[in-house]
Protein backbone atom coordinates (compact mmCIF):
# COMPACT_ATOMS: atom_id res chain seq x y z
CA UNK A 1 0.00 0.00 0.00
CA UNK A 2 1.32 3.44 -1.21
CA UNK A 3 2.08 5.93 1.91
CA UNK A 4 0.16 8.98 0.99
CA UNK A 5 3.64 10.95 0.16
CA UNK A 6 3.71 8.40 -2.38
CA UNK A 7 0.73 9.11 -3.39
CA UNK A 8 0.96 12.49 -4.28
CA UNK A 9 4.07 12.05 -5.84
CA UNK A 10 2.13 9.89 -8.88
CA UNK A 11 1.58 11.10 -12.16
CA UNK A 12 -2.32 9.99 -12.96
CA UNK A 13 -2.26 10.97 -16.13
CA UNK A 14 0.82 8.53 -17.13
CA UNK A 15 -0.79 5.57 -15.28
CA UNK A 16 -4.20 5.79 -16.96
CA UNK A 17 -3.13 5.89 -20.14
CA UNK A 18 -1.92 2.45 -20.51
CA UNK A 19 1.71 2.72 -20.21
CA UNK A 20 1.36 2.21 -16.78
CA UNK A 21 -0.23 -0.15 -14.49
CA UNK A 22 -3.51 0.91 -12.40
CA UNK A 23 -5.58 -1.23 -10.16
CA UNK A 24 -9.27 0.76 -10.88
CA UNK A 25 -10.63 0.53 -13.87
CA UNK A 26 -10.39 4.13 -15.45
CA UNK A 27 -14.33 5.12 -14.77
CA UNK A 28 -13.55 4.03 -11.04
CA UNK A 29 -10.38 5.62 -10.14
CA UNK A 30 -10.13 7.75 -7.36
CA UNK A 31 -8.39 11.10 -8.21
CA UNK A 32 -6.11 12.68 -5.82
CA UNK A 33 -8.22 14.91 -4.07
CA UNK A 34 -10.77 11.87 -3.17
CA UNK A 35 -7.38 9.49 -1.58
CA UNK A 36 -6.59 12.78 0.44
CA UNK A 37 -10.58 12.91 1.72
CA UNK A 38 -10.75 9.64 2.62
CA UNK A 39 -7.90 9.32 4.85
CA UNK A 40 -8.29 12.70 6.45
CA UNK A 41 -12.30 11.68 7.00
CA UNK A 42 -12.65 10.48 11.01
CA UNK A 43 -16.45 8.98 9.88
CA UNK A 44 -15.44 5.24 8.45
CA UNK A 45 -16.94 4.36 5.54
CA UNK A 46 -17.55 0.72 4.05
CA UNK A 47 -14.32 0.85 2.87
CA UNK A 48 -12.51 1.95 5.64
CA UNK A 49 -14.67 -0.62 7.90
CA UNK A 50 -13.00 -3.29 6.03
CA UNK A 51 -9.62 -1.83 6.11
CA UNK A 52 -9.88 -1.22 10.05
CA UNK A 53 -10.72 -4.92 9.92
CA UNK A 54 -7.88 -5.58 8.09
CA UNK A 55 -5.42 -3.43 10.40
CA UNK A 56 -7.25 -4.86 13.12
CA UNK A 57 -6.55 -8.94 11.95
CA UNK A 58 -2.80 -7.78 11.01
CA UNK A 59 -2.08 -6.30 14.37
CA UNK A 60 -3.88 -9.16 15.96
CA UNK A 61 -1.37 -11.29 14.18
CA UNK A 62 1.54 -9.28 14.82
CA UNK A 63 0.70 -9.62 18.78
CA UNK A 64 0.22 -13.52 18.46
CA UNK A 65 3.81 -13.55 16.67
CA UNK A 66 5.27 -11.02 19.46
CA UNK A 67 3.70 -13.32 22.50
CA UNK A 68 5.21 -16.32 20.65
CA UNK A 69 8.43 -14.79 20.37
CA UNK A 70 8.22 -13.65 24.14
CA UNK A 71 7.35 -17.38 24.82
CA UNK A 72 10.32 -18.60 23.21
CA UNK A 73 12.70 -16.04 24.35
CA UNK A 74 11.20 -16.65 27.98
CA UNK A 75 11.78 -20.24 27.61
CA UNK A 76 15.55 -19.92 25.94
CA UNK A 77 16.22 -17.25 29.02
CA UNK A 78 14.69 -20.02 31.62
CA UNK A 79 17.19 -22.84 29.83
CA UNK A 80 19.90 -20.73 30.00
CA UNK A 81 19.21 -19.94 33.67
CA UNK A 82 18.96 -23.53 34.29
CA UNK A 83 22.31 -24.06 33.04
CA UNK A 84 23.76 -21.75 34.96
CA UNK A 85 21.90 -22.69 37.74
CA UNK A 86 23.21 -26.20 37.34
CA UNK A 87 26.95 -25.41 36.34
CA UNK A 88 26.79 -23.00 39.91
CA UNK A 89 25.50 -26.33 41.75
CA UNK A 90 28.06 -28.50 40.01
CA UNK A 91 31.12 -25.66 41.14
CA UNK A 92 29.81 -25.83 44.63
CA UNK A 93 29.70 -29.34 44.91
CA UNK A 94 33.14 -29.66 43.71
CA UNK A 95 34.30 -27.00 46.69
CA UNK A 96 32.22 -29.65 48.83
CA UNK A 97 34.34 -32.31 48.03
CA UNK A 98 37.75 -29.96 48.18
CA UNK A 99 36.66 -28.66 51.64
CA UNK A 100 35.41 -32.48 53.36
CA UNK A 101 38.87 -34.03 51.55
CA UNK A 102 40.96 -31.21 53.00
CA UNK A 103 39.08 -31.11 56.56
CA UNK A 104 39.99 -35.44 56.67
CA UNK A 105 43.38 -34.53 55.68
CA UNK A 106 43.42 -31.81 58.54
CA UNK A 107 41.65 -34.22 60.59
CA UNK A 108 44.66 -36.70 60.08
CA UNK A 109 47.62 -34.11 60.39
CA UNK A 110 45.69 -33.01 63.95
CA UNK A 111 46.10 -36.33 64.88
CA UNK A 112 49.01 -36.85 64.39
CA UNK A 113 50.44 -33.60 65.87
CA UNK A 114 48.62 -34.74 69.19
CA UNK A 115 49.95 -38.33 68.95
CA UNK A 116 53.83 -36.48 69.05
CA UNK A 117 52.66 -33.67 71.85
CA UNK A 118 51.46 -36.64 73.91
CA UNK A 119 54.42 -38.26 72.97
CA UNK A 120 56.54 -35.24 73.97
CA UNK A 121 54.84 -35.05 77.08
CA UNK A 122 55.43 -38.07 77.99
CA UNK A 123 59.70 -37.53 77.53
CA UNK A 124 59.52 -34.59 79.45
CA UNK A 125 57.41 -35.99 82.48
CA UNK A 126 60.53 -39.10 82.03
CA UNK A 127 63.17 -36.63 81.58
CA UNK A 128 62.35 -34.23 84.78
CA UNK A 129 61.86 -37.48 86.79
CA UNK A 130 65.31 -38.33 85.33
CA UNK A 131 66.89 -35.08 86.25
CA UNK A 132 65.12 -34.87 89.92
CA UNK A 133 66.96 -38.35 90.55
CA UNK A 134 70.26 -36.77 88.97
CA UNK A 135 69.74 -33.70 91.12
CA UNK A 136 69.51 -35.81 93.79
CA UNK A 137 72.14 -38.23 93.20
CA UNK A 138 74.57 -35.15 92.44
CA UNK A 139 73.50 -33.42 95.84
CA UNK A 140 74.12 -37.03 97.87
CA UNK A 141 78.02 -37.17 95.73
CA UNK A 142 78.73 -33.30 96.40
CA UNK A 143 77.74 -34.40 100.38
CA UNK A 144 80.25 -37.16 100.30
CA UNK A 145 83.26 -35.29 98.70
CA UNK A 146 82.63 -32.25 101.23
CA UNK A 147 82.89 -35.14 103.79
CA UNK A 148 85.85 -36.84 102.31
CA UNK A 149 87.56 -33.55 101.80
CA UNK A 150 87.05 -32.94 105.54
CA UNK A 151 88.03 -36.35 106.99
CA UNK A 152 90.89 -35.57 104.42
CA UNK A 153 91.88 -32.25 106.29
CA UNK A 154 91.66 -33.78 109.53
CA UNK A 155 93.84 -36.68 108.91
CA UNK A 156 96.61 -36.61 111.43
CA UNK A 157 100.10 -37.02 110.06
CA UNK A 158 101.63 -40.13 108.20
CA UNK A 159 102.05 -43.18 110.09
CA UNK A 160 99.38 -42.40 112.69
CA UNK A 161 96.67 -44.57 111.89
CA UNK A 162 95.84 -47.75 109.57
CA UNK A 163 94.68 -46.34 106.36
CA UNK A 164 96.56 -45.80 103.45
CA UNK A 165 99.36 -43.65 104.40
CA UNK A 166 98.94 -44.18 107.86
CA UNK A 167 95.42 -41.98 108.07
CA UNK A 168 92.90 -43.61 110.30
CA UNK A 169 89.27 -42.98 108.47
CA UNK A 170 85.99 -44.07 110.79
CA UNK A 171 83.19 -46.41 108.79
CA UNK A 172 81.64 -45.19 105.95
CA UNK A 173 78.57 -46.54 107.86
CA UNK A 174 79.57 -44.58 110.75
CA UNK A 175 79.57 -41.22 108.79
CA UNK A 176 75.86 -41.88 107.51
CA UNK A 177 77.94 -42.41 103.29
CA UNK A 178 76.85 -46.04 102.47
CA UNK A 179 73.70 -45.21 100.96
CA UNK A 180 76.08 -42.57 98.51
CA UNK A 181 78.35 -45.12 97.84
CA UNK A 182 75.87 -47.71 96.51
CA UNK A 183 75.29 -45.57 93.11
């Protein structure tokens, strides 16, 4: 259908004369001035009834093509969000596994760090029991040389008494040093 700048832009005269092509016959051709009236006319006439009908059918059919493509662009959008949807859901259940494979390999390493502090524990609860006996044992020696050292600087002179080089020493039991002696 000819936009009405089109329309004004014919030459009639060249189109009924049978060079050109025209869809009246020439006794029922509208002129120029009628296609103007009739557009600019708000009162329809039978005419225009039929082409309201006509605009009315084609934009009736346009929406059913624009809901259809709305349908299948909603449904390609919904897809798509499924799939990303899923592909999220397949990530996080891969971080699931990493994190509950990690956390048993913590688990393990925790285990084994408490296994060697008990361990440790243990050696220095035997050690300090080792070095309280030492302690002792060292104290009970350090006693018996002081004593030595003093029966020593008490000996009277050579030839006195009847221990090696004549100094007379008492009993070791005597002097309280046989329980020293015995380690």
């Amino acid at each position: 259908m000819l936009s009405l700048q089109e329309a004004i832009g014919l030459d009639m005269d060249a189109m009924t004369s049978g060079f050109g092509f025209t869809p009246w016959a020439p006794d029922t051709c509208p002129t120029l001035d009628e296609l103007m009236a009739a557009s600019s006319t708000s009162s329809p006439s039978s005419s225009g009834g039929a082409v309201d009908q006509a605009a009315g059918l084609v934009e009736d059919e346009e929406e059913r093509r624009r809901r259809q493509r709305r349908k299948v662009s909603n449904r390609l959008s919904a897809q798509r969000s499924r799939a990303r949807k899923q592909q999220r859901l397949e990530e996080l259940r891969g971080t699931v596994a990493r994190l509950r494979a990690e956390k048993r390999e913590l688990a393990a390493k925790l285990h084994a760090v408490a296994r060697h502090e008990l361990a440790v524990r243990r050696q220095n609860a035997r050690l300090r029991a080792e070095e309280a006996a030492l302690k002792r044992r060292l104290h009970r020696l350090l006693a018996l040389q002081r004593l030595t050292q003093q029966l020593r600087s008490r000996r009277p002179g050579p030839g006195a008494g009847s221990g090696p080089g004549g100094a007379a020493f008492p009993p070791a039991a005597a002097l309280g040093l046989a329980s020293l002696m015995t380690y």
